[in-house]
C-alpha atoms as a PDB file:
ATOM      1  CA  UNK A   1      21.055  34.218 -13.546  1.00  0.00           C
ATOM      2  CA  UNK A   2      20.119  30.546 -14.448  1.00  0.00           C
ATOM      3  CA  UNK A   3      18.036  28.753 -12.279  1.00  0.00           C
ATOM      4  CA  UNK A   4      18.822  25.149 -12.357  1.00  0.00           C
ATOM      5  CA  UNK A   5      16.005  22.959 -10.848  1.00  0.00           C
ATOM      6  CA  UNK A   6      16.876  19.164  -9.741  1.00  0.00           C
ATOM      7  CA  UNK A   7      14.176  16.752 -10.059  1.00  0.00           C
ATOM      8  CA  UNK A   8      14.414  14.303  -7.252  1.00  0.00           C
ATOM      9  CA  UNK A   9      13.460  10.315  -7.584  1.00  0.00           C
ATOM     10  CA  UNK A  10       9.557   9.509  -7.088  1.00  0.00           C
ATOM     11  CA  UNK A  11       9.214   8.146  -3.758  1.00  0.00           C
ATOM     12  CA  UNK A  12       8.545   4.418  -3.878  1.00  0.00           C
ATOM     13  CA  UNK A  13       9.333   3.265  -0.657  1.00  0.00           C
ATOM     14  CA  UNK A  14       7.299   4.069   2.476  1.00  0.00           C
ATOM     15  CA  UNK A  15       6.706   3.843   5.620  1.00  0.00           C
ATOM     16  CA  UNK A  16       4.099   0.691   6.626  1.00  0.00           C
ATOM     17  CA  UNK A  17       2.278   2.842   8.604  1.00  0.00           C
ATOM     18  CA  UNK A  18       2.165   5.918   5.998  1.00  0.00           C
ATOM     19  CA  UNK A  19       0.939   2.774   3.503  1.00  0.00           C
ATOM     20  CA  UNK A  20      -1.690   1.485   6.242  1.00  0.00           C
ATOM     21  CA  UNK A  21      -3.456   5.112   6.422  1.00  0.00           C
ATOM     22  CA  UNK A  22      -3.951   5.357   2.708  1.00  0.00           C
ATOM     23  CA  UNK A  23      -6.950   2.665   3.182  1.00  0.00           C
ATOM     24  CA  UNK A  24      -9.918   3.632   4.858  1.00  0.00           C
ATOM     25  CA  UNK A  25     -10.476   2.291   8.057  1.00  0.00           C
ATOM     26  CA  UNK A  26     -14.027   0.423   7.402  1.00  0.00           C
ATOM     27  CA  UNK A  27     -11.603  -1.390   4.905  1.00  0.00           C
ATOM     28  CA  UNK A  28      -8.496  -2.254   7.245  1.00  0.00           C
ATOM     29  CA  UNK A  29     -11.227  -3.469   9.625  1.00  0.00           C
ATOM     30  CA  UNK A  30     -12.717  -5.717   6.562  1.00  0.00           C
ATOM     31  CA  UNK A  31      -9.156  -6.879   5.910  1.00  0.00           C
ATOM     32  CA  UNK A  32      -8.247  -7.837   9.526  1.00  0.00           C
ATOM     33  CA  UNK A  33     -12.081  -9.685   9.597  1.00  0.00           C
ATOM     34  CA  UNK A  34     -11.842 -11.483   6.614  1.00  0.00           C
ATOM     35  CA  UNK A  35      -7.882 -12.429   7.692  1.00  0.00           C
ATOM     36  CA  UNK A  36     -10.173 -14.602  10.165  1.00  0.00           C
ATOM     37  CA  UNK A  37     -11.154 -16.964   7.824  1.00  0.00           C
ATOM     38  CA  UNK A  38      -9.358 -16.299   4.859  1.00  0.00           C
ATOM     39  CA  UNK A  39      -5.551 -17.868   4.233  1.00  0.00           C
ATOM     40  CA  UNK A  40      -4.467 -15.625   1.249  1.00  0.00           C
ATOM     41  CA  UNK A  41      -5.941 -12.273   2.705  1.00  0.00           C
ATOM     42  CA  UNK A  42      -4.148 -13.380   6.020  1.00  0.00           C
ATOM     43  CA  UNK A  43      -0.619 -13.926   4.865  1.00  0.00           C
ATOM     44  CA  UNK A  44      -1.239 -10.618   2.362  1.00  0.00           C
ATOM     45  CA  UNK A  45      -2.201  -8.472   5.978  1.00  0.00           C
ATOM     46  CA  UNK A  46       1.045 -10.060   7.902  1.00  0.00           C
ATOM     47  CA  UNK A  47       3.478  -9.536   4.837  1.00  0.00           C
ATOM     48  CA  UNK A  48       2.465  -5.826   5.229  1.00  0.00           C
ATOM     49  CA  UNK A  49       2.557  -5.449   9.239  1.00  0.00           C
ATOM     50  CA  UNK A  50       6.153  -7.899   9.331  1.00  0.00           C
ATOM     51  CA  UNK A  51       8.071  -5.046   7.476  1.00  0.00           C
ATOM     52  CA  UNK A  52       8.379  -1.543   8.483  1.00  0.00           C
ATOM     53  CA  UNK A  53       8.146  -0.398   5.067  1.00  0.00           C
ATOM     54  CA  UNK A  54       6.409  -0.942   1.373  1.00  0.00           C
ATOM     55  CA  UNK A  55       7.861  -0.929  -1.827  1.00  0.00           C
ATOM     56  CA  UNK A  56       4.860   0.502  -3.909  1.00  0.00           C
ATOM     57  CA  UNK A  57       6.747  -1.090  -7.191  1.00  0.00           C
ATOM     58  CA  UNK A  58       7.554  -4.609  -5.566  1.00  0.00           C
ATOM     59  CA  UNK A  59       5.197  -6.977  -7.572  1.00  0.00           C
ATOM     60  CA  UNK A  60       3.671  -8.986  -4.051  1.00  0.00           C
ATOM     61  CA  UNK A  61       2.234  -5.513  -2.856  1.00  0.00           C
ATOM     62  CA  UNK A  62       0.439  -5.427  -6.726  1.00  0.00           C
ATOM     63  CA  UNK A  63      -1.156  -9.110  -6.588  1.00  0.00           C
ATOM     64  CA  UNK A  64      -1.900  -8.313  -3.103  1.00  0.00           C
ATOM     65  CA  UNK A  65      -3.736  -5.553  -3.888  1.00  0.00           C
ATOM     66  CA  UNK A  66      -5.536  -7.435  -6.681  1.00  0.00           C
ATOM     67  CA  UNK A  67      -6.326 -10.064  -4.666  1.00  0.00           C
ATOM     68  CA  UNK A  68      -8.048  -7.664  -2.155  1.00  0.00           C
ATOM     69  CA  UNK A  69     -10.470  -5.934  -5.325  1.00  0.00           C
ATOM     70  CA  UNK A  70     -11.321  -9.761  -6.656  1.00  0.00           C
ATOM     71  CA  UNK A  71     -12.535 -10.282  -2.723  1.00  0.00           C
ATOM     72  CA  UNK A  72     -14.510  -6.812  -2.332  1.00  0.00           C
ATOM     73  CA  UNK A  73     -12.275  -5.379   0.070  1.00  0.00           C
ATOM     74  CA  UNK A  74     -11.061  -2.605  -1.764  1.00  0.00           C
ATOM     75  CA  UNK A  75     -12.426  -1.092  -5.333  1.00  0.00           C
ATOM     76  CA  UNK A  76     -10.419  -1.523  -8.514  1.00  0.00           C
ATOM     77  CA  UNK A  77      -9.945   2.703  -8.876  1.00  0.00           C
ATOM     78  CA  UNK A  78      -8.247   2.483  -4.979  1.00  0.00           C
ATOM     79  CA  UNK A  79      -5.058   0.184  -6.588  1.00  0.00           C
ATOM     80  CA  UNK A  80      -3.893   3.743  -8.421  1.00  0.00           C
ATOM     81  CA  UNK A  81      -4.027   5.361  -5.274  1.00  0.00           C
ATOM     82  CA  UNK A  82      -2.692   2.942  -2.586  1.00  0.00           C
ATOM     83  CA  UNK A  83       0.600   3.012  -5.148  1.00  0.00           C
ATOM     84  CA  UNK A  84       1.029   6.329  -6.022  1.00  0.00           C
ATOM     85  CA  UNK A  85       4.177   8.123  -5.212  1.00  0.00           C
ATOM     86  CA  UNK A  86       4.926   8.460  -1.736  1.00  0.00           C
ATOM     87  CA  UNK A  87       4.940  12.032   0.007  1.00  0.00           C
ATOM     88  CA  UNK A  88       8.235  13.475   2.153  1.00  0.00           C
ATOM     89  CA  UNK A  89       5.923  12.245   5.053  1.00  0.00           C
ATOM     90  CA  UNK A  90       5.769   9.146   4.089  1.00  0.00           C
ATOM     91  CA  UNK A  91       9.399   8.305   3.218  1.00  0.00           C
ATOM     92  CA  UNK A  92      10.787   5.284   4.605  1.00  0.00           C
END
């Protein structure tokens, strides 16, 4: 008997929420802070929260990202991680 195995798509779209918990909280805390006082970091922080999910390979979540390291919010080795494949859990 052959067993036939079907790959299924990487996961690229998740849930806001499941996206959220991938950061640690000292940094959403630092993000929601420096939203205070900071224009770019602010509309980057609603973008995420106005939608109920993330696409990991939509180009605004990358520069957003980016814009985060350049601001020491986040280190450059977390981008990798916050847009990694997406779990079953974390489906949108």
């Amino acid at each position: 008997m052959t067993v036939i195995k079907i790959e299924q798509p990487a996961i690229r779209v998740i849930t806001q929420s499941a996206f959220l918990e991938r950061f640690l909280q000292s940094e959403r805390i630092s993000i929601r802070t420096l939203a205070r006082t900071n224009d770019v970091v602010l509309d980057i922080y609603e973008g995420l929260r106005a939608s109920p999910r993330v696409r990991l390979d939509f180009n605004q979540v990358k520069e957003g990202l980016t814009y985060l390291v350049s601001v020491g919010v986040i280190p450059q080795d977390k981008i990798d991680y916050l847009l990694s494949d997406g779990s079953e859990d974390e489906r949108y």
